[in-house]
C-alpha atoms as a PDB file:
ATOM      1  CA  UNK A   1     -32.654 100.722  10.682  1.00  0.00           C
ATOM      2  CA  UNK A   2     -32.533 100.537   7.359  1.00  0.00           C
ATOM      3  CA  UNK A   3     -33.796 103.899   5.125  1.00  0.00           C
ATOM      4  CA  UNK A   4     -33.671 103.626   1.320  1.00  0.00           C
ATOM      5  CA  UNK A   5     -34.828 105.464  -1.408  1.00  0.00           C
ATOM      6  CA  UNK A   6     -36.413 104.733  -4.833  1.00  0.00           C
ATOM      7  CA  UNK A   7     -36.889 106.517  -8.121  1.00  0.00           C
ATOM      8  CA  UNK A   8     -39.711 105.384 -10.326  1.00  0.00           C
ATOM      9  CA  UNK A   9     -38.006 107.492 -13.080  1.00  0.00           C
ATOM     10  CA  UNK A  10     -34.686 105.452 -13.969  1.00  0.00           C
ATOM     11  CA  UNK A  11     -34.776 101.780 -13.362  1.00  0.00           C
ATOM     12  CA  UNK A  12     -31.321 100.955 -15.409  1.00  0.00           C
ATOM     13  CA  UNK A  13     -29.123  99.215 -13.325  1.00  0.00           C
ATOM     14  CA  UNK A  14     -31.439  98.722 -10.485  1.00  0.00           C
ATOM     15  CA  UNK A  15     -33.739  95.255 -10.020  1.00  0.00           C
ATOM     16  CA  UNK A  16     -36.757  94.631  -7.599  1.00  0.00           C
ATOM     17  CA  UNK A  17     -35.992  93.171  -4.478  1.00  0.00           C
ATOM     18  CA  UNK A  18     -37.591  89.330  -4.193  1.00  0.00           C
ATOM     19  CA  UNK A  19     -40.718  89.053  -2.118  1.00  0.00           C
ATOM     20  CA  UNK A  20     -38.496  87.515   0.439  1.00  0.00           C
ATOM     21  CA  UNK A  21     -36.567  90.548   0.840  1.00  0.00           C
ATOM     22  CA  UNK A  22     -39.020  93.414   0.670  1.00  0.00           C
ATOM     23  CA  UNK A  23     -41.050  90.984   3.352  1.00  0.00           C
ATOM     24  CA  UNK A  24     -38.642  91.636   5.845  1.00  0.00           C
ATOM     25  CA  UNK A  25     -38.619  95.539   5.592  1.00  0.00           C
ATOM     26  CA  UNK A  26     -41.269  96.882   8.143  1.00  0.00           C
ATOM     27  CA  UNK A  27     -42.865  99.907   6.572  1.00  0.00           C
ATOM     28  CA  UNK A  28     -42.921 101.414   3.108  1.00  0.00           C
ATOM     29  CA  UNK A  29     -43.706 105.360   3.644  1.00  0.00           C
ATOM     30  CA  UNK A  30     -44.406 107.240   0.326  1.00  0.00           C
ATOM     31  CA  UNK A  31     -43.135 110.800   0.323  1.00  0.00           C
ATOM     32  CA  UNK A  32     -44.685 113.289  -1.334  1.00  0.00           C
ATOM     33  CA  UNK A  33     -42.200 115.650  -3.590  1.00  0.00           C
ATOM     34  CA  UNK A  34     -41.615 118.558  -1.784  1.00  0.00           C
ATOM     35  CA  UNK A  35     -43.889 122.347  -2.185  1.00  0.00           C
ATOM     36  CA  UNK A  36     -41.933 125.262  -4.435  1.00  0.00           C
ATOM     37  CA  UNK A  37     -40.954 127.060  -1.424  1.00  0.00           C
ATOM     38  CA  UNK A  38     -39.537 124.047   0.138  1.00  0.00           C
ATOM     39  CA  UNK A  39     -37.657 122.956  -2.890  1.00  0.00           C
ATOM     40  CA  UNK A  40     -36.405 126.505  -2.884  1.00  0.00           C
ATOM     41  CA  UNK A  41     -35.289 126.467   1.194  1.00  0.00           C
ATOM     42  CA  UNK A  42     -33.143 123.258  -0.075  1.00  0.00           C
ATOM     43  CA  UNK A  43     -31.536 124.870  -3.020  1.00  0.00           C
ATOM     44  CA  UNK A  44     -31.175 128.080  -0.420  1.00  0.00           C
ATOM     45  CA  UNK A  45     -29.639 126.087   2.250  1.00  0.00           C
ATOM     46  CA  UNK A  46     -27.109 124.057  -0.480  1.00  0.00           C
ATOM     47  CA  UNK A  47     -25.926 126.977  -2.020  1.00  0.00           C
ATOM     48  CA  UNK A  48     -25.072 128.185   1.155  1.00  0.00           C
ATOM     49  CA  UNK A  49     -22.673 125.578   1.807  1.00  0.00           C
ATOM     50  CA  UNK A  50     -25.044 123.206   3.666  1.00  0.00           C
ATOM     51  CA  UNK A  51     -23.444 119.775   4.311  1.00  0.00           C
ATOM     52  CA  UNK A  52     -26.389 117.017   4.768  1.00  0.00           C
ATOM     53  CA  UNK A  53     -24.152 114.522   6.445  1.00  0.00           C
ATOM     54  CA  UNK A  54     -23.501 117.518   9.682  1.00  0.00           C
ATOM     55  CA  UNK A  55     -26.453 116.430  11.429  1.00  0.00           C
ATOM     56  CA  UNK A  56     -25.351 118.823  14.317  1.00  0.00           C
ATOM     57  CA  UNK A  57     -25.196 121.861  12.033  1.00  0.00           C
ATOM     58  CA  UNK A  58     -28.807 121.033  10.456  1.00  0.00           C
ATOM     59  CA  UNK A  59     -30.280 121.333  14.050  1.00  0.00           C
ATOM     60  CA  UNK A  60     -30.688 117.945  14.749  1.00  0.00           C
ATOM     61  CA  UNK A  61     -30.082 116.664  18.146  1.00  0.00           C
ATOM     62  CA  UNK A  62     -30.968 112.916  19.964  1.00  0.00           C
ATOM     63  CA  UNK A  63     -34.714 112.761  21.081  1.00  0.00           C
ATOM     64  CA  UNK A  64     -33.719 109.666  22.721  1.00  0.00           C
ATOM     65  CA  UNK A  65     -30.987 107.527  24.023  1.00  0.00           C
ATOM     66  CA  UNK A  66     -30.817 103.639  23.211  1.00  0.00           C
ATOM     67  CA  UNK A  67     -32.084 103.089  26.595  1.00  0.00           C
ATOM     68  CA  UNK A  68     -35.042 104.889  26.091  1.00  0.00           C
ATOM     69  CA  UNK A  69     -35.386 103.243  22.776  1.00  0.00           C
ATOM     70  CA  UNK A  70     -35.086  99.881  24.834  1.00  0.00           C
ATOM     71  CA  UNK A  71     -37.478 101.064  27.316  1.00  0.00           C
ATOM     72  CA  UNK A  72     -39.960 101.680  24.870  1.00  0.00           C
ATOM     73  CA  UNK A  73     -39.473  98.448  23.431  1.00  0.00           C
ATOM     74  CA  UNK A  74     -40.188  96.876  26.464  1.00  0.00           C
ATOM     75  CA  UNK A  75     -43.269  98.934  26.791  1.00  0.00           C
ATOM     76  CA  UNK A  76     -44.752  98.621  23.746  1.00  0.00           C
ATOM     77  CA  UNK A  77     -44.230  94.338  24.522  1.00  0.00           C
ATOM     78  CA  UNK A  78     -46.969  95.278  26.909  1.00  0.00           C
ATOM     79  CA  UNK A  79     -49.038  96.362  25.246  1.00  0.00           C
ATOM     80  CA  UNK A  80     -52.368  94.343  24.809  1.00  0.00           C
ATOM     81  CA  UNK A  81     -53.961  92.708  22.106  1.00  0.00           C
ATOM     82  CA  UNK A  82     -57.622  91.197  22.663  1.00  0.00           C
ATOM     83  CA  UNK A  83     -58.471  87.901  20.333  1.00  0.00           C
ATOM     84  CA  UNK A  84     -60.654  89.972  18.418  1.00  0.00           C
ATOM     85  CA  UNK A  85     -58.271  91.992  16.910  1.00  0.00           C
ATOM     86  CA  UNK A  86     -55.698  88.856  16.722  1.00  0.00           C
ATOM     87  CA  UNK A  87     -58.558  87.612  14.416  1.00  0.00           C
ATOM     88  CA  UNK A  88     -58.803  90.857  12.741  1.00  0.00           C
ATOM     89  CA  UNK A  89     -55.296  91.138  11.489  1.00  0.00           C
ATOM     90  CA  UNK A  90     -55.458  87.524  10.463  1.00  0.00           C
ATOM     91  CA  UNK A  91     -58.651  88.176   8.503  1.00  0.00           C
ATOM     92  CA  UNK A  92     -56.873  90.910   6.816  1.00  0.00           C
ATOM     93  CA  UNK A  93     -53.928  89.793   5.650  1.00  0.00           C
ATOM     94  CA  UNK A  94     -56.206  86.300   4.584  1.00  0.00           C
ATOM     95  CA  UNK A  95     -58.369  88.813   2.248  1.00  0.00           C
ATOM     96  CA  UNK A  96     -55.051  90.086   0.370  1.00  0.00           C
ATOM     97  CA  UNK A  97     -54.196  86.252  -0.355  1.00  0.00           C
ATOM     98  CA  UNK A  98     -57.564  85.862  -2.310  1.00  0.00           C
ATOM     99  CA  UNK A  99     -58.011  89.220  -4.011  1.00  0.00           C
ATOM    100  CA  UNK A 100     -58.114  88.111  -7.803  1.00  0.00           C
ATOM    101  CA  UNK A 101     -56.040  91.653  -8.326  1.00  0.00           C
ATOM    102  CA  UNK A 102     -53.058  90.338  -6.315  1.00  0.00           C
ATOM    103  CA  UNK A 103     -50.594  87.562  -7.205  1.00  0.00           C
ATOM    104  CA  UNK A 104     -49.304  87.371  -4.058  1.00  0.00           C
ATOM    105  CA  UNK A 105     -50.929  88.560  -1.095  1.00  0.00           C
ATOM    106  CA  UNK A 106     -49.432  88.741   2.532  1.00  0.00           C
ATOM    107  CA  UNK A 107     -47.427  86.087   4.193  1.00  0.00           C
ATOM    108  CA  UNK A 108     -47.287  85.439   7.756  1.00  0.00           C
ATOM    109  CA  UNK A 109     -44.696  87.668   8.336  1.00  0.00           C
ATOM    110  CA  UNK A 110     -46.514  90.747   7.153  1.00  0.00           C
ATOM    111  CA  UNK A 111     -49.355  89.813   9.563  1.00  0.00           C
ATOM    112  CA  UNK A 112     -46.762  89.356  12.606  1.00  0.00           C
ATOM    113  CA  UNK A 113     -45.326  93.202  11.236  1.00  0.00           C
ATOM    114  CA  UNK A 114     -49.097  94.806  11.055  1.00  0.00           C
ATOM    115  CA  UNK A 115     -49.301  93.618  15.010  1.00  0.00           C
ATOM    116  CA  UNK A 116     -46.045  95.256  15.812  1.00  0.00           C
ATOM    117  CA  UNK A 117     -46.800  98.351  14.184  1.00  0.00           C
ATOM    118  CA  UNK A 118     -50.533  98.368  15.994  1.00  0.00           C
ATOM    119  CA  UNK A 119     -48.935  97.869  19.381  1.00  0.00           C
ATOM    120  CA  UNK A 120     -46.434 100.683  18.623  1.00  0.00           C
ATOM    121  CA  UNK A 121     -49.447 103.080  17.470  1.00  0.00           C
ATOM    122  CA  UNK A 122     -51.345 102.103  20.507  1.00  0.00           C
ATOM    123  CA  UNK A 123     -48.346 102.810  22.934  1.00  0.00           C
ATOM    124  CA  UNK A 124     -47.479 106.158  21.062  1.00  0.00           C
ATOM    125  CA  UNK A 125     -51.552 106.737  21.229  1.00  0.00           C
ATOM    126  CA  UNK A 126     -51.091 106.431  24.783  1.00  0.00           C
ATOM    127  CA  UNK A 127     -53.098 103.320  25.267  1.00  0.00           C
ATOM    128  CA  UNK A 128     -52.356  99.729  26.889  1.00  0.00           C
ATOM    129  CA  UNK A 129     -54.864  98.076  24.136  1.00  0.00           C
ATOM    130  CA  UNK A 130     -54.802  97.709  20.357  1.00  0.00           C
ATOM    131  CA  UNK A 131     -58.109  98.752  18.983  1.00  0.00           C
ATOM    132  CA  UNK A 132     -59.278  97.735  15.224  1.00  0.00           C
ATOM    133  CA  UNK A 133     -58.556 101.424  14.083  1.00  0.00           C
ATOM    134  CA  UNK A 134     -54.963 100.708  15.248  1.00  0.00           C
ATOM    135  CA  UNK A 135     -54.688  97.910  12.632  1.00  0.00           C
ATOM    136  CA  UNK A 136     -56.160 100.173   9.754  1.00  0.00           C
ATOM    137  CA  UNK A 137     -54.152 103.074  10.679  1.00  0.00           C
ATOM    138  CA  UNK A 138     -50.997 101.005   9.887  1.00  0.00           C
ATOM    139  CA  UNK A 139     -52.304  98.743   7.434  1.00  0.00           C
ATOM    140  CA  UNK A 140     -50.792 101.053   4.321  1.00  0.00           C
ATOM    141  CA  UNK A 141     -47.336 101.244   5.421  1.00  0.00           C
ATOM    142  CA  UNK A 142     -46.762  97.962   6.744  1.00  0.00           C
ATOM    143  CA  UNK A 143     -48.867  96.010   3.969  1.00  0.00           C
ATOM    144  CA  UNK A 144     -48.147  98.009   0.477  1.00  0.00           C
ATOM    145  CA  UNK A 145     -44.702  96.236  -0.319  1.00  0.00           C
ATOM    146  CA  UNK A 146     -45.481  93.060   0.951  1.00  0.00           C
ATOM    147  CA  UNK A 147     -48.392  92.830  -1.936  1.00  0.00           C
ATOM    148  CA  UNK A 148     -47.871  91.910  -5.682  1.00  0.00           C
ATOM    149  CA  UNK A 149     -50.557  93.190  -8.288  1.00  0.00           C
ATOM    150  CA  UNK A 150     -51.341  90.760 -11.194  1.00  0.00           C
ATOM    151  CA  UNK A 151     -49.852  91.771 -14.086  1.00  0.00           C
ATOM    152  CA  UNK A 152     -53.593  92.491 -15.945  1.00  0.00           C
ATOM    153  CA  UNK A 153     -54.962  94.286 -12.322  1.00  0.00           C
ATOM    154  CA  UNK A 154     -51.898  96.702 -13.199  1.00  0.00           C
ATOM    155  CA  UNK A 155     -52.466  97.033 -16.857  1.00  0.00           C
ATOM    156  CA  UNK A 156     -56.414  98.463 -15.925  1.00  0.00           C
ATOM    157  CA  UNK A 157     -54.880 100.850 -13.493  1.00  0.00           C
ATOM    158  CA  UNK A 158     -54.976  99.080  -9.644  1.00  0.00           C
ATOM    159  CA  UNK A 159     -52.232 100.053  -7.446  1.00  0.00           C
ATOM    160  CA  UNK A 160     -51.477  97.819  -4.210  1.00  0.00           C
ATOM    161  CA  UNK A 161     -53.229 101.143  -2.485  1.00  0.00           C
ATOM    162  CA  UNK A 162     -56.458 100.039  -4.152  1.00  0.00           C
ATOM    163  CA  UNK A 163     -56.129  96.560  -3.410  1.00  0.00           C
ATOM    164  CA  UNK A 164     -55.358  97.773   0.117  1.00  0.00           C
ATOM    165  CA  UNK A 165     -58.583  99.843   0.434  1.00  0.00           C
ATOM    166  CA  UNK A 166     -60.507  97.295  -0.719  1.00  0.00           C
ATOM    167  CA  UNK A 167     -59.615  94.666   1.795  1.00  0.00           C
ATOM    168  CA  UNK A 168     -60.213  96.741   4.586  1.00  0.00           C
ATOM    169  CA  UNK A 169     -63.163  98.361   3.125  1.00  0.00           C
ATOM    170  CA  UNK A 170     -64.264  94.278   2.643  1.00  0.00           C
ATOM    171  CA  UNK A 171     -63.152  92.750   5.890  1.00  0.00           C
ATOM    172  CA  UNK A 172     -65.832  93.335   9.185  1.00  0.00           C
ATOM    173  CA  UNK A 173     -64.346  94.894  11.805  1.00  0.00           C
ATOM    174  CA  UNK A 174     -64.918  93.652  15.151  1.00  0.00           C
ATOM    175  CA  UNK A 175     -66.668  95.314  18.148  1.00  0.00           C
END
């Protein structure tokens, strides 16, 4: 697992990943900055000597071993997926490849993450089946960094969210 962090503020020194790269990472989550009285509790908690590396002293203990981790796994595997939706995800990630905002839309790849993360959503939904509203509930964070606006479609504002929105506002959803 692989967590890493951005900041839109300072670039210097730092480069975009190629498409090729940022293809392979499964989700993008966007954080929101934290409330005042959070932002305070950290500032509370490092002036009190907190060290962020002593995951033991922060409270945080396993929820699971690997073996339930590889349990899951295998679950999840079984977890169903009817042609309809196979079509569905494929109609998706088709849509991004032809909106005149995006220069590069999703691969193949992207469309083979967006079932993983369904199945996973369906299995932690408690459900043997992945249902459309599966698909749309992950389509965000496993499709946002796997687009590339047009240079112009940013200039007048569009963010891959947008684009995002669009498609799935655009593409029928089956029954």
């Amino acid at each position: 697992m692989v967590v890493a962090t951005q900041n839109p503020v300072e670039y210097e020194g730092t480069y975009p990943l190629p498409e090729a790269q940022l293809d392979r990472f499964l989700l993008k989550l966007v954080l929101p900055l934290p409330e005042r009285g959070e932002e305070i509790e950290v500032l509370r908690r490092h002036a009190a000597d907190f060290n962020p590396r002593d995951l033991a002293a922060a409270g945080l203990r396993p929820v699971a071993s690997a073996a339930d981790l590889a349990a899951a796994r295998a679950e999840v595997a079984q977890v169903q997926v009817g042609p309809e939706v196979l079509g569905y995800v494929v109609d998706l990630v088709r849509a991004t490849r032809t909106s005149p905002s995006l220069s590069l839309g999703v691969s193949p790849r992207g469309a083979t993450a967006l079932l993983a993360t369904a199945r996973a959503w369906a299995w932690l939904s408690g459900r043997g089946y992945v249902t459309p509203d599966d698909v749309k509930a992950l389509a965000h964070p496993t499709l946002r960094h796997r687009v590339q606006l047009r240079a112009e479609a940013e200039l007048e504002g569009v963010t891959a969210e947008t684009v995002l929105a669009g498609v799935l506002a655009a593409v029928p959803v089956p029954r």
